[in-house]
PDB file of N, CA and C in Angstrom:
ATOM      1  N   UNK A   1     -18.838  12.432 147.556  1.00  0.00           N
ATOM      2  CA  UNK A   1     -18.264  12.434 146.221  1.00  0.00           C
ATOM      3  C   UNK A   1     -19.398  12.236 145.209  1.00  0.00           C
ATOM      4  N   UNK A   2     -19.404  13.093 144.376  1.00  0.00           N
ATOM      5  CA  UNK A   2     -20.581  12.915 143.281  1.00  0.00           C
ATOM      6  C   UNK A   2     -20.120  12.001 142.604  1.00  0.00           C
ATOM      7  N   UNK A   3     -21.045  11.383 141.540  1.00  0.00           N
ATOM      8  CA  UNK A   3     -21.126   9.952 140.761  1.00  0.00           C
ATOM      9  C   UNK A   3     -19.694  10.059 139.688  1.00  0.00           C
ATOM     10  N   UNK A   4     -20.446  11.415 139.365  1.00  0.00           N
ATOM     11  CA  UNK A   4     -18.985  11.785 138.270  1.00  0.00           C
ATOM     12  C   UNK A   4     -17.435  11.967 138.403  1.00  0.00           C
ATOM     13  N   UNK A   5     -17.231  12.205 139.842  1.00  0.00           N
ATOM     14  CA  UNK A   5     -15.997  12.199 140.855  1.00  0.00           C
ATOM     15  C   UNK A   5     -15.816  10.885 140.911  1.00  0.00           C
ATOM     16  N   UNK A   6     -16.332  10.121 140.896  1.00  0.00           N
ATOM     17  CA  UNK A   6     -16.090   8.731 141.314  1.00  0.00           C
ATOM     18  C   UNK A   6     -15.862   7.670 139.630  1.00  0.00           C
ATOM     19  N   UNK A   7     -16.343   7.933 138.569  1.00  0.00           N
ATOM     20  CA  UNK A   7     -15.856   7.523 137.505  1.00  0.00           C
ATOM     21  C   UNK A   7     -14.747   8.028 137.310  1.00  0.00           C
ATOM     22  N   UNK A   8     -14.387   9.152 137.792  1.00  0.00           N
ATOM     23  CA  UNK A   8     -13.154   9.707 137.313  1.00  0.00           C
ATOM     24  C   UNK A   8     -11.962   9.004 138.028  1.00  0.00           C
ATOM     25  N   UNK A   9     -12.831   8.819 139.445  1.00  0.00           N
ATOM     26  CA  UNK A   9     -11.159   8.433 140.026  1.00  0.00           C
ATOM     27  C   UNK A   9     -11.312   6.665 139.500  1.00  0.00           C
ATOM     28  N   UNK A  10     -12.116   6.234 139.195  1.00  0.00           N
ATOM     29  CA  UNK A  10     -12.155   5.002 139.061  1.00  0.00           C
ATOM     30  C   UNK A  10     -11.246   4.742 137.597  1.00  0.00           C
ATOM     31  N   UNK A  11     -11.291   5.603 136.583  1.00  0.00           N
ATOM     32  CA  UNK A  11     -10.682   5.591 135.635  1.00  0.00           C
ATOM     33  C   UNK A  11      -9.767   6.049 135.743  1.00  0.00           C
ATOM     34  N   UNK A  12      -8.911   6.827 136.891  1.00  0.00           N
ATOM     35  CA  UNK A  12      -7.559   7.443 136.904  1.00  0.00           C
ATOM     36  C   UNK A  12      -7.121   6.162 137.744  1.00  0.00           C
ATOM     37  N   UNK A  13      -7.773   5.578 138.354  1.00  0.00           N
ATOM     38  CA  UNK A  13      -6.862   4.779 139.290  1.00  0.00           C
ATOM     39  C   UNK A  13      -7.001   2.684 138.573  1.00  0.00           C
ATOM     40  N   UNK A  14      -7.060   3.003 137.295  1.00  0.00           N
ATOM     41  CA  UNK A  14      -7.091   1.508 136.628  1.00  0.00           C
ATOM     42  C   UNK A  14      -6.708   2.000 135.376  1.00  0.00           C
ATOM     43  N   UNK A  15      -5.831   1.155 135.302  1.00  0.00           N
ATOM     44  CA  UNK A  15      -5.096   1.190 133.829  1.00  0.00           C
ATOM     45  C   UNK A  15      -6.116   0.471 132.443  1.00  0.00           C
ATOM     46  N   UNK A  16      -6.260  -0.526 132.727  1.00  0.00           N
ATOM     47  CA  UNK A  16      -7.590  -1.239 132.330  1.00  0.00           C
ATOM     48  C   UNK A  16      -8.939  -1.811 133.083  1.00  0.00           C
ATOM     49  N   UNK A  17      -9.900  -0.639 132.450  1.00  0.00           N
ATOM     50  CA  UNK A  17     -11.503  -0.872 133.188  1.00  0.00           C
ATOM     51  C   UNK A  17     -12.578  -1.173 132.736  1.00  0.00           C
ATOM     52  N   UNK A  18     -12.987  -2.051 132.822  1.00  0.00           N
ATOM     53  CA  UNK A  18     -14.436  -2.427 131.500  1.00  0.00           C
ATOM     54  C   UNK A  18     -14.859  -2.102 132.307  1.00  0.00           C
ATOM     55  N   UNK A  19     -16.292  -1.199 131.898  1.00  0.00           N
ATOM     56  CA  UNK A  19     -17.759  -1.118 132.472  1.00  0.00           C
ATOM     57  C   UNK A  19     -18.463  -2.221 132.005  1.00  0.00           C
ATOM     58  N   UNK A  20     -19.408  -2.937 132.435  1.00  0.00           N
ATOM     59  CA  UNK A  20     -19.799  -3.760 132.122  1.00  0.00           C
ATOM     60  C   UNK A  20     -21.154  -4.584 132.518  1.00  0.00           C
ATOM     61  N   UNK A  21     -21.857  -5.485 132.257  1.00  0.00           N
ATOM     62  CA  UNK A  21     -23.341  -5.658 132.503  1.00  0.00           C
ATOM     63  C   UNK A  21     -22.765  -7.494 133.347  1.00  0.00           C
ATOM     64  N   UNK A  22     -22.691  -7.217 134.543  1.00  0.00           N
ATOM     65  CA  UNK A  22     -22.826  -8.219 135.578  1.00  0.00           C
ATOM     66  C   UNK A  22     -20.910  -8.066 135.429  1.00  0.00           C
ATOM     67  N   UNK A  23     -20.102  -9.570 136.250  1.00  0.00           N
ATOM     68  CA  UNK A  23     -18.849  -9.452 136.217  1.00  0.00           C
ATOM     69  C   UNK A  23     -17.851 -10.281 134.946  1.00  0.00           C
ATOM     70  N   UNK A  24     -16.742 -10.571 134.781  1.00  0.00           N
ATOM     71  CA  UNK A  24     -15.992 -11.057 134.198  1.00  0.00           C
ATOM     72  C   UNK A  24     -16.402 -12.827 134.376  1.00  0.00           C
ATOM     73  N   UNK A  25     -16.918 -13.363 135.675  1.00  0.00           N
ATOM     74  CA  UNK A  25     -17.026 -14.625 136.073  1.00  0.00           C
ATOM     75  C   UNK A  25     -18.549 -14.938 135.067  1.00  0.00           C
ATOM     76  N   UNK A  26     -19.521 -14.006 135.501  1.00  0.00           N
ATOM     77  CA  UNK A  26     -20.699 -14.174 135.545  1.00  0.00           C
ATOM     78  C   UNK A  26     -21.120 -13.173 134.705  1.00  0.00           C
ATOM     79  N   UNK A  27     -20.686 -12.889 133.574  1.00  0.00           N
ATOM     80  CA  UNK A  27     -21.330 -11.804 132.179  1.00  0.00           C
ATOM     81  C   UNK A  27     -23.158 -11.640 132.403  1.00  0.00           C
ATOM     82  N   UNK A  28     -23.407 -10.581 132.267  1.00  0.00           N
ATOM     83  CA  UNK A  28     -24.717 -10.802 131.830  1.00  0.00           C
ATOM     84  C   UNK A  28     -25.509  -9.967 130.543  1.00  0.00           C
ATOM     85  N   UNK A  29     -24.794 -10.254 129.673  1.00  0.00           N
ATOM     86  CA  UNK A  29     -24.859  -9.882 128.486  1.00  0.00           C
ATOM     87  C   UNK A  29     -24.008 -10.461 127.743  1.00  0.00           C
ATOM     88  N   UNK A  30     -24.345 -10.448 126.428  1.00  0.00           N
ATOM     89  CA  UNK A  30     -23.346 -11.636 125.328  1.00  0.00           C
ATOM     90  C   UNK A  30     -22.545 -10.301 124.901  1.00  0.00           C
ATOM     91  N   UNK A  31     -22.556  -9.101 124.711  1.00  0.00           N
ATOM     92  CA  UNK A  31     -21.458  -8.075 124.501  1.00  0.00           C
ATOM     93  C   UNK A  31     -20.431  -8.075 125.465  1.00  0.00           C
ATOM     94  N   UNK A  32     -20.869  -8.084 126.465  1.00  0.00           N
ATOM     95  CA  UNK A  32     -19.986  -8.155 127.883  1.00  0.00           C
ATOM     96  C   UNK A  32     -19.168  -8.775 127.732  1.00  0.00           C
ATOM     97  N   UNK A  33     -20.086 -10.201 127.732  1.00  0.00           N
ATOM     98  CA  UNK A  33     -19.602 -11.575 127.468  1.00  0.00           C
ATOM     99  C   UNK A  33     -18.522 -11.680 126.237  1.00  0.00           C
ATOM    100  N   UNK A  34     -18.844 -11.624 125.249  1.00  0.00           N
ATOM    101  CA  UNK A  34     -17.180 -10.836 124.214  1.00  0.00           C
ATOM    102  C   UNK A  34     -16.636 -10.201 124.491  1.00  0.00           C
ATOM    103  N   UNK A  35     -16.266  -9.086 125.275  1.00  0.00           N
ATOM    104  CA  UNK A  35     -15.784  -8.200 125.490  1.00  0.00           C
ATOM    105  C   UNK A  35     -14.703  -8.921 126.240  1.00  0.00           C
ATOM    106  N   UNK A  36     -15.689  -9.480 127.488  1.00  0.00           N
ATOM    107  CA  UNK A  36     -14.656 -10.033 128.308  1.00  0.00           C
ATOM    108  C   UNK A  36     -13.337 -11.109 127.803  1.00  0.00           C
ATOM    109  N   UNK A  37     -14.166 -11.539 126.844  1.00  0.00           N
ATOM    110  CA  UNK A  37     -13.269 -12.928 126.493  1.00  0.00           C
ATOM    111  C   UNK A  37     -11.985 -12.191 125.094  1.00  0.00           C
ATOM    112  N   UNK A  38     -12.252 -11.571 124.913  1.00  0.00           N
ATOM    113  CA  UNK A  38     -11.155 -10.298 124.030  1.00  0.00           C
ATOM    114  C   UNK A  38     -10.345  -9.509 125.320  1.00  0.00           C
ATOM    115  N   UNK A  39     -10.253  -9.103 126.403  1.00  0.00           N
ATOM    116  CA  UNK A  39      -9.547  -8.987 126.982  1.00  0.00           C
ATOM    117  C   UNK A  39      -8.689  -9.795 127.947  1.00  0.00           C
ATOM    118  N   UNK A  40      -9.602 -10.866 128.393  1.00  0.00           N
ATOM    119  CA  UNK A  40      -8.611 -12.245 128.863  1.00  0.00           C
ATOM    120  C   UNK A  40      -7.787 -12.833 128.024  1.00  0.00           C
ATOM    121  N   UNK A  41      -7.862 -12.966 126.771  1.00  0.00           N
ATOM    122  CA  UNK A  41      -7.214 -13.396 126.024  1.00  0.00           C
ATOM    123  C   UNK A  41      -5.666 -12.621 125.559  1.00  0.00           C
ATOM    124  N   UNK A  42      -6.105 -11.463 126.135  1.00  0.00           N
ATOM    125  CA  UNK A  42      -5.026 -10.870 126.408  1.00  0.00           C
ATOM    126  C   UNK A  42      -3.245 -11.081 127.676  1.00  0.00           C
ATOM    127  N   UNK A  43      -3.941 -11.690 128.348  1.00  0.00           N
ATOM    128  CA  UNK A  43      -3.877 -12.255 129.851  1.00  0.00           C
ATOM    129  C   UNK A  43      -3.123 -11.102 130.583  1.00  0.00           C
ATOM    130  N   UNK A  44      -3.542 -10.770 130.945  1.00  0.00           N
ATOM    131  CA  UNK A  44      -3.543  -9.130 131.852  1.00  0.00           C
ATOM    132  C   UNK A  44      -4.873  -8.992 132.970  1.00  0.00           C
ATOM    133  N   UNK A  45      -4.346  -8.879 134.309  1.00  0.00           N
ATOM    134  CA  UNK A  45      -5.614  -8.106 134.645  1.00  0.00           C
ATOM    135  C   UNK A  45      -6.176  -7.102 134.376  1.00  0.00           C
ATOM    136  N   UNK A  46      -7.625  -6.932 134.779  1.00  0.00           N
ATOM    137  CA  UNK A  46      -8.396  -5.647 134.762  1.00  0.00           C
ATOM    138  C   UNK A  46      -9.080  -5.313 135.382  1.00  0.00           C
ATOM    139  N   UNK A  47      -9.293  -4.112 135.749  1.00  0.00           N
ATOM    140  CA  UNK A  47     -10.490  -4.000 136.800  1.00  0.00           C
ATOM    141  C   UNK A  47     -12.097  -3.809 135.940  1.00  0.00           C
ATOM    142  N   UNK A  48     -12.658  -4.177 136.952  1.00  0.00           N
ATOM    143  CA  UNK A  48     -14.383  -3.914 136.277  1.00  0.00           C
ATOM    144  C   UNK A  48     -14.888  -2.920 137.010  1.00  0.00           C
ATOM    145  N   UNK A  49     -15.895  -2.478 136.230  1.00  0.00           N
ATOM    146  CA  UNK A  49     -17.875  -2.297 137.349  1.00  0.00           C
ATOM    147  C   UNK A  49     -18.551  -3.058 136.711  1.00  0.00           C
ATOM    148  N   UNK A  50     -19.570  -3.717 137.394  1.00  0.00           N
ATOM    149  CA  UNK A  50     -21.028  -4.142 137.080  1.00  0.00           C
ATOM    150  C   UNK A  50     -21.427  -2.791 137.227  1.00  0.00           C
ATOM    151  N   UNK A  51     -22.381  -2.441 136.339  1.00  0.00           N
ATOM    152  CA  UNK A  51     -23.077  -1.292 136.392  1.00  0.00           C
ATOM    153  C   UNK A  51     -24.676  -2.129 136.414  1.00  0.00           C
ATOM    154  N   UNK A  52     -24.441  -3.130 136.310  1.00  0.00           N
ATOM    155  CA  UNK A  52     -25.775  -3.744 136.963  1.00  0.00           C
ATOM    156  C   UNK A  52     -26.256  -3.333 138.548  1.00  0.00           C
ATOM    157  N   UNK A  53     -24.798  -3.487 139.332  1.00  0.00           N
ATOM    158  CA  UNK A  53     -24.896  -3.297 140.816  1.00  0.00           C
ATOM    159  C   UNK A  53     -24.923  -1.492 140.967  1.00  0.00           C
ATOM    160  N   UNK A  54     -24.296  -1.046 140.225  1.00  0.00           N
ATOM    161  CA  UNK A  54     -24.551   0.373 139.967  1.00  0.00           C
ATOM    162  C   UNK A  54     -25.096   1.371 139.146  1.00  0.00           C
ATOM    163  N   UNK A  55     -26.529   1.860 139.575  1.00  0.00           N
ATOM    164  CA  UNK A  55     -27.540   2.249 139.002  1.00  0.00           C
ATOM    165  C   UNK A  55     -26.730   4.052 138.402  1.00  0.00           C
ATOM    166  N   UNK A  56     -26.212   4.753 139.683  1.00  0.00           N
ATOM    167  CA  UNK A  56     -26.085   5.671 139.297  1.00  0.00           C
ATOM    168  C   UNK A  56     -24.607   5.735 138.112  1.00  0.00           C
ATOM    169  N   UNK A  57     -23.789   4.731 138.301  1.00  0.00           N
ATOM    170  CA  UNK A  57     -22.508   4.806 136.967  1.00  0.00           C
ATOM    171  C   UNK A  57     -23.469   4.619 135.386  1.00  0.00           C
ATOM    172  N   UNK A  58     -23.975   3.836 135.880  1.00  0.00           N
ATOM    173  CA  UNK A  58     -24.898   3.100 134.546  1.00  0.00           C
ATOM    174  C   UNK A  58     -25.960   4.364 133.639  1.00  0.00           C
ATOM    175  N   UNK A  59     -26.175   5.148 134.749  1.00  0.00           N
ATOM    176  CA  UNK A  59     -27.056   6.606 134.647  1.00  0.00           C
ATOM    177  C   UNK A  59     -25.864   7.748 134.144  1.00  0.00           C
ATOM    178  N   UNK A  60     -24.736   7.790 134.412  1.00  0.00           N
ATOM    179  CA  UNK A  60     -23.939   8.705 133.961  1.00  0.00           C
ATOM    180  C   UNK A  60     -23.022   8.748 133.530  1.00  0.00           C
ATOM    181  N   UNK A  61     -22.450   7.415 133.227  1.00  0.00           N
ATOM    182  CA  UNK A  61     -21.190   7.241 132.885  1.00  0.00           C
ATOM    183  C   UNK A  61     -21.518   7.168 130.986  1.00  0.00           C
ATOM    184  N   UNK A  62     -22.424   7.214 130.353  1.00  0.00           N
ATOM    185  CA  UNK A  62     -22.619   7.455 128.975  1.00  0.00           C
ATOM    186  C   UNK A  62     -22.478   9.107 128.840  1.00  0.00           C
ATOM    187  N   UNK A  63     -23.031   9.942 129.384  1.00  0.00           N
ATOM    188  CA  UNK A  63     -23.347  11.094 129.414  1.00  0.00           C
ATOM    189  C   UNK A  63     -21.665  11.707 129.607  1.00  0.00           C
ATOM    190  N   UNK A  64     -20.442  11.263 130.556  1.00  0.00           N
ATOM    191  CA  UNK A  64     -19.137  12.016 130.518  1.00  0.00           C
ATOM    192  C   UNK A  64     -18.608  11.302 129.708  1.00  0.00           C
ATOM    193  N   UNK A  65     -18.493   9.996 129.233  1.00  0.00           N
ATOM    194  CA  UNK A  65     -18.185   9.036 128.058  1.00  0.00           C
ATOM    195  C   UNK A  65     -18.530   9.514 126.731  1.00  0.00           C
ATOM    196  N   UNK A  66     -19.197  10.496 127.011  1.00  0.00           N
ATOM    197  CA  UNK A  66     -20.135  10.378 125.463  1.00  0.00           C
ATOM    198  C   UNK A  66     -20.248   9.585 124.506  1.00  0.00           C
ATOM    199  N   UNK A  67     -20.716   8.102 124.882  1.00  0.00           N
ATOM    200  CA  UNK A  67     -20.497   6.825 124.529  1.00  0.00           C
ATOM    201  C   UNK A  67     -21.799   6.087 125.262  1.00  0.00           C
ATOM    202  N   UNK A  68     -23.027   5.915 124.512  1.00  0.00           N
ATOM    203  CA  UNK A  68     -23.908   5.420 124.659  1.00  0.00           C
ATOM    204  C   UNK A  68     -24.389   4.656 125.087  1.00  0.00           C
ATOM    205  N   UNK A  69     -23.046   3.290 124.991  1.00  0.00           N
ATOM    206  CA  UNK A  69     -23.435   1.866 125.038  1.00  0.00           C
ATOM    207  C   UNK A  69     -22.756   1.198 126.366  1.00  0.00           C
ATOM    208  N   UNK A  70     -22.702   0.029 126.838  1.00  0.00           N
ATOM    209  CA  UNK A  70     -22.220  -0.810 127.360  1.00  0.00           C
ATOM    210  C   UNK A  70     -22.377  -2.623 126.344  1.00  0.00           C
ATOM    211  N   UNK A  71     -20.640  -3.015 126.672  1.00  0.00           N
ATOM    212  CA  UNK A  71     -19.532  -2.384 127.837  1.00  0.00           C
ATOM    213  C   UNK A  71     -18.659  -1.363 126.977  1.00  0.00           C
ATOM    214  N   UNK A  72     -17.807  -0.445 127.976  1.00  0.00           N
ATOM    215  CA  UNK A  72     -16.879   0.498 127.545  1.00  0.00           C
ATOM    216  C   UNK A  72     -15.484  -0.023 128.439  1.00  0.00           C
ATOM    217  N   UNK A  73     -14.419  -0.140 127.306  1.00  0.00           N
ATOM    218  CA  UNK A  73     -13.070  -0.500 127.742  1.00  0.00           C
ATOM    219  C   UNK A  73     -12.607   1.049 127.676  1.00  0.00           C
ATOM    220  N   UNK A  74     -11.941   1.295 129.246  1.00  0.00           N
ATOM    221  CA  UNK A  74     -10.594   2.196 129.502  1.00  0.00           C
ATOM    222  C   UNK A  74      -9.759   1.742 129.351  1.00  0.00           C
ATOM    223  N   UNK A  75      -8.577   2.137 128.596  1.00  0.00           N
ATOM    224  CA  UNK A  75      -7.531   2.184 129.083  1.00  0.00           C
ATOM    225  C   UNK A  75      -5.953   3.205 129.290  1.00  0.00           C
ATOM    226  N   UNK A  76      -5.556   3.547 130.006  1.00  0.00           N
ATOM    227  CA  UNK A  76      -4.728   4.713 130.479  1.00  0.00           C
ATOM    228  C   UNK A  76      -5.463   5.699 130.621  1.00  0.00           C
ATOM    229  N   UNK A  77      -6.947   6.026 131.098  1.00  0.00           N
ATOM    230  CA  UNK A  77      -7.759   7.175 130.802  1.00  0.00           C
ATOM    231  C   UNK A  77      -8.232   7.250 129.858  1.00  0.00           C
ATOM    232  N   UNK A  78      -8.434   6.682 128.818  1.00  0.00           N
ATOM    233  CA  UNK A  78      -8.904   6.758 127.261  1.00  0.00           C
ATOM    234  C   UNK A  78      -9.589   6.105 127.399  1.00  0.00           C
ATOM    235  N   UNK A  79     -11.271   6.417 126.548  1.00  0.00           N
ATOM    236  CA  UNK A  79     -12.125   5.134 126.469  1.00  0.00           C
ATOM    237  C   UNK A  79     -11.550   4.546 124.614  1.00  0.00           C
ATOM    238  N   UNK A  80     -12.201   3.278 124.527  1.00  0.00           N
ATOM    239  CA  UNK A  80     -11.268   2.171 123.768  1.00  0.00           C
ATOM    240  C   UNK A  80     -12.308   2.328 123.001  1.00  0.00           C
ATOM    241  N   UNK A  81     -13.470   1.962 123.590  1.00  0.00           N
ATOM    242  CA  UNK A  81     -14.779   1.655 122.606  1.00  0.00           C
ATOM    243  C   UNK A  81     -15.886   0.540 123.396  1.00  0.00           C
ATOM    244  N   UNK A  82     -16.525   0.652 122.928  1.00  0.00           N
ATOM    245  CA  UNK A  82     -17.333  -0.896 123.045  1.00  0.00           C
ATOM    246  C   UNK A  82     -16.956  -2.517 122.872  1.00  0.00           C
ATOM    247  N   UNK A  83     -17.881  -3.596 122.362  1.00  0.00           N
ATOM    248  CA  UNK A  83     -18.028  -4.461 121.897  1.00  0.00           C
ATOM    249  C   UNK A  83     -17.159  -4.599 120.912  1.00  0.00           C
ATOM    250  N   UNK A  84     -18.071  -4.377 119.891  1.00  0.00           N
ATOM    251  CA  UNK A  84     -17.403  -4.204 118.605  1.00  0.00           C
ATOM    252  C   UNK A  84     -16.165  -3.724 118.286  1.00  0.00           C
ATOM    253  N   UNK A  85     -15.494  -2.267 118.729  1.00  0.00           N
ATOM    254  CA  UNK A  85     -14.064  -2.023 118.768  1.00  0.00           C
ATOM    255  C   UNK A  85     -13.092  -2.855 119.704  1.00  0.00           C
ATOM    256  N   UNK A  86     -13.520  -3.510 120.732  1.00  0.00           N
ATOM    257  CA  UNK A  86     -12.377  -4.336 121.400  1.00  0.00           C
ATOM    258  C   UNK A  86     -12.314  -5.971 120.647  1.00  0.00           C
ATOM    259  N   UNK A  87     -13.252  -5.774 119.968  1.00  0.00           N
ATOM    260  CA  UNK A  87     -13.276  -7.271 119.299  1.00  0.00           C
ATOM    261  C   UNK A  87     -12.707  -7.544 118.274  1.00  0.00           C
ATOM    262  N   UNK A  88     -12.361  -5.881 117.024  1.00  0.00           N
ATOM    263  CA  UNK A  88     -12.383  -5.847 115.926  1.00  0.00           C
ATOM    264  C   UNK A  88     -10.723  -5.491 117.070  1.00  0.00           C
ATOM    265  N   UNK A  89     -10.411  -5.133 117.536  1.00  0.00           N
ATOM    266  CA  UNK A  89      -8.870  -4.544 117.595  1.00  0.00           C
ATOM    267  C   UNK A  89      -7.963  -5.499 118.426  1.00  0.00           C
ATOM    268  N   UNK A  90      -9.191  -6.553 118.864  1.00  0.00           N
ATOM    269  CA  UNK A  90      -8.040  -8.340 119.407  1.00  0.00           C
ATOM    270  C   UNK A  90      -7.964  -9.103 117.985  1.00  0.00           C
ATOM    271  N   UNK A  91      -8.677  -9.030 117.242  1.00  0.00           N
ATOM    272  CA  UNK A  91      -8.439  -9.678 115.980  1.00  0.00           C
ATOM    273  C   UNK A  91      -7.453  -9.154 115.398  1.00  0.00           C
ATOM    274  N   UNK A  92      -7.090  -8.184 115.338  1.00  0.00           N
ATOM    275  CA  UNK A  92      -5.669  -7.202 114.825  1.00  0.00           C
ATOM    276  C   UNK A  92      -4.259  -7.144 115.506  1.00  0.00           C
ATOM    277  N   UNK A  93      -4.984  -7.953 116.749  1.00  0.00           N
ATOM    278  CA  UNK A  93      -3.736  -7.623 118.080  1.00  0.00           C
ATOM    279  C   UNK A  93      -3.408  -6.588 118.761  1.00  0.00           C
ATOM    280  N   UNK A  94      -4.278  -5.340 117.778  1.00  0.00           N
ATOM    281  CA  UNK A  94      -3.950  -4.261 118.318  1.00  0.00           C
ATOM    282  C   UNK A  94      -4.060  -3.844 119.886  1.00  0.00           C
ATOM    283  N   UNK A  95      -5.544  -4.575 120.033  1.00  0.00           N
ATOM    284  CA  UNK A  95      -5.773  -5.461 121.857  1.00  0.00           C
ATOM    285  C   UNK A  95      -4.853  -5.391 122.892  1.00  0.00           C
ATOM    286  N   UNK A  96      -4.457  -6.049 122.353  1.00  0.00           N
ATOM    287  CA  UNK A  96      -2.734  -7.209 123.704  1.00  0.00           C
ATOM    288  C   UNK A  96      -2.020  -6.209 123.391  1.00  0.00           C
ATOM    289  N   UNK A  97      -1.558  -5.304 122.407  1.00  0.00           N
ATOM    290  CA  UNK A  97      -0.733  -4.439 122.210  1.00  0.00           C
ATOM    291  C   UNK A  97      -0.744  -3.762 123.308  1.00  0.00           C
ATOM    292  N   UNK A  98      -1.979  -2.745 123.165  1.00  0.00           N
ATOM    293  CA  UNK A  98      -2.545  -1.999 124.003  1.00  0.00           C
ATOM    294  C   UNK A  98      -2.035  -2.282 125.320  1.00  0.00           C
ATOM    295  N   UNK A  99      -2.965  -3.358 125.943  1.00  0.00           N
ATOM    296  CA  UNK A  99      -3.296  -3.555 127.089  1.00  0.00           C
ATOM    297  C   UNK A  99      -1.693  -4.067 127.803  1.00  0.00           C
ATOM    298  N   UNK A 100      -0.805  -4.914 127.122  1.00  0.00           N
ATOM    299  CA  UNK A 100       0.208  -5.244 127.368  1.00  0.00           C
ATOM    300  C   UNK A 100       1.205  -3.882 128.106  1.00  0.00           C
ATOM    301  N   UNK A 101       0.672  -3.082 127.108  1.00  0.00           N
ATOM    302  CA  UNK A 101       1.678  -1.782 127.475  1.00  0.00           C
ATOM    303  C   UNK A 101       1.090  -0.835 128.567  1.00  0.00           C
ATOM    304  N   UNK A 102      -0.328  -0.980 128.405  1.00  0.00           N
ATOM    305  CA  UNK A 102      -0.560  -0.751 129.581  1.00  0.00           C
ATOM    306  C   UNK A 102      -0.495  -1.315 131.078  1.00  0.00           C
ATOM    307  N   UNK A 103      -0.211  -2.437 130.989  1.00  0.00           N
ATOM    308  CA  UNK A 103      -0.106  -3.429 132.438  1.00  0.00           C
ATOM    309  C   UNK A 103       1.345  -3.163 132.843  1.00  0.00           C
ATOM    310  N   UNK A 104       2.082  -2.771 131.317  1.00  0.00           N
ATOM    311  CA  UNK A 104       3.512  -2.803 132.091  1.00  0.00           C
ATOM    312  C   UNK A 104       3.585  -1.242 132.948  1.00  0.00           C
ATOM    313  N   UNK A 105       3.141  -0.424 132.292  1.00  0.00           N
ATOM    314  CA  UNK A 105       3.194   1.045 133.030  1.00  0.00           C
ATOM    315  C   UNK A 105       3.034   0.935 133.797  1.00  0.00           C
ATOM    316  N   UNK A 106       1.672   0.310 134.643  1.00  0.00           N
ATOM    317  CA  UNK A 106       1.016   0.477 135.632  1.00  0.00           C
ATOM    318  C   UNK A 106       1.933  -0.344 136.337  1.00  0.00           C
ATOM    319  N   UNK A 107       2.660  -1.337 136.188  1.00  0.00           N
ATOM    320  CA  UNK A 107       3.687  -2.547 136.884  1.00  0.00           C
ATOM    321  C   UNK A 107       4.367  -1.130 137.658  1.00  0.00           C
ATOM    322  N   UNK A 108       5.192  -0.385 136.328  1.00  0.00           N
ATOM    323  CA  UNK A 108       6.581   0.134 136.771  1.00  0.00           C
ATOM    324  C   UNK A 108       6.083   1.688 137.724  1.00  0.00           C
ATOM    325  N   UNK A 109       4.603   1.902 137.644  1.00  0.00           N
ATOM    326  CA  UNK A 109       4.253   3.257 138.660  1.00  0.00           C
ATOM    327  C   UNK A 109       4.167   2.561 139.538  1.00  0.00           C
ATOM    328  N   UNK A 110       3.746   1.232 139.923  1.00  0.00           N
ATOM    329  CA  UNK A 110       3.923   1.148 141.193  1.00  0.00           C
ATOM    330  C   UNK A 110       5.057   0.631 141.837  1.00  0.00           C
ATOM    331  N   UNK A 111       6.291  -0.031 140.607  1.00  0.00           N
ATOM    332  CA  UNK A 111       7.470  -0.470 141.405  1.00  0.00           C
ATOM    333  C   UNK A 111       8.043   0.562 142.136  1.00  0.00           C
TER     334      UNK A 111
END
């Protein structure tokens, strides 16, 4: 499976996915590190990558993203944004909105 096959299914098969620099426990970056704490606050799971542990996502996942930076929030297949947009859109609620409605979908595809 090429790298790009594998973001794809990774993003078809998680409703909510931060890419991200180390994990949710252990951030290794202070963007991350916000990022993360704007989506817990949500209280929903999510799935991650460290793209620390993965050289080649970290190498290509900007390039089909067309999104430069890390971290990048998915959600339903859509990228969300970075840092800054998941931070500016939990301050709005627009966040928990989101993600809320997304946790329930994903609840009821798999009930």
């Amino acid at each position: 499976m090429s790298v790009v096959d594998t973001i794809k299914e990774q993003i078809e098969n998680n409703a909510i996915l931060l890419y991200m620099k180390g994990t949710p426990r252990f951030p290794q970056c202070g963007f991350s590190s916000r990022a993360v704490e704007a989506i817990m606050s949500c209280g929903e799971r999510f799935a991650f990558v460290n793209i620390l542990e993965n050289q080649d996502i970290r190498a290509e996942l900007p390039k089909y993203a067309n999104w430069p930076t890390f971290p990048q929030l998915w959600i339903n297949g859509e990228l969300v944004g970075g840092c800054d947009i998941i931070c500016e859109m939990a301050e709005s609620g627009e966040l928990k909105e989101l993600i809320l409605a997304a946790a329930k979908d994903a609840d009821a595809a798999e009930a």
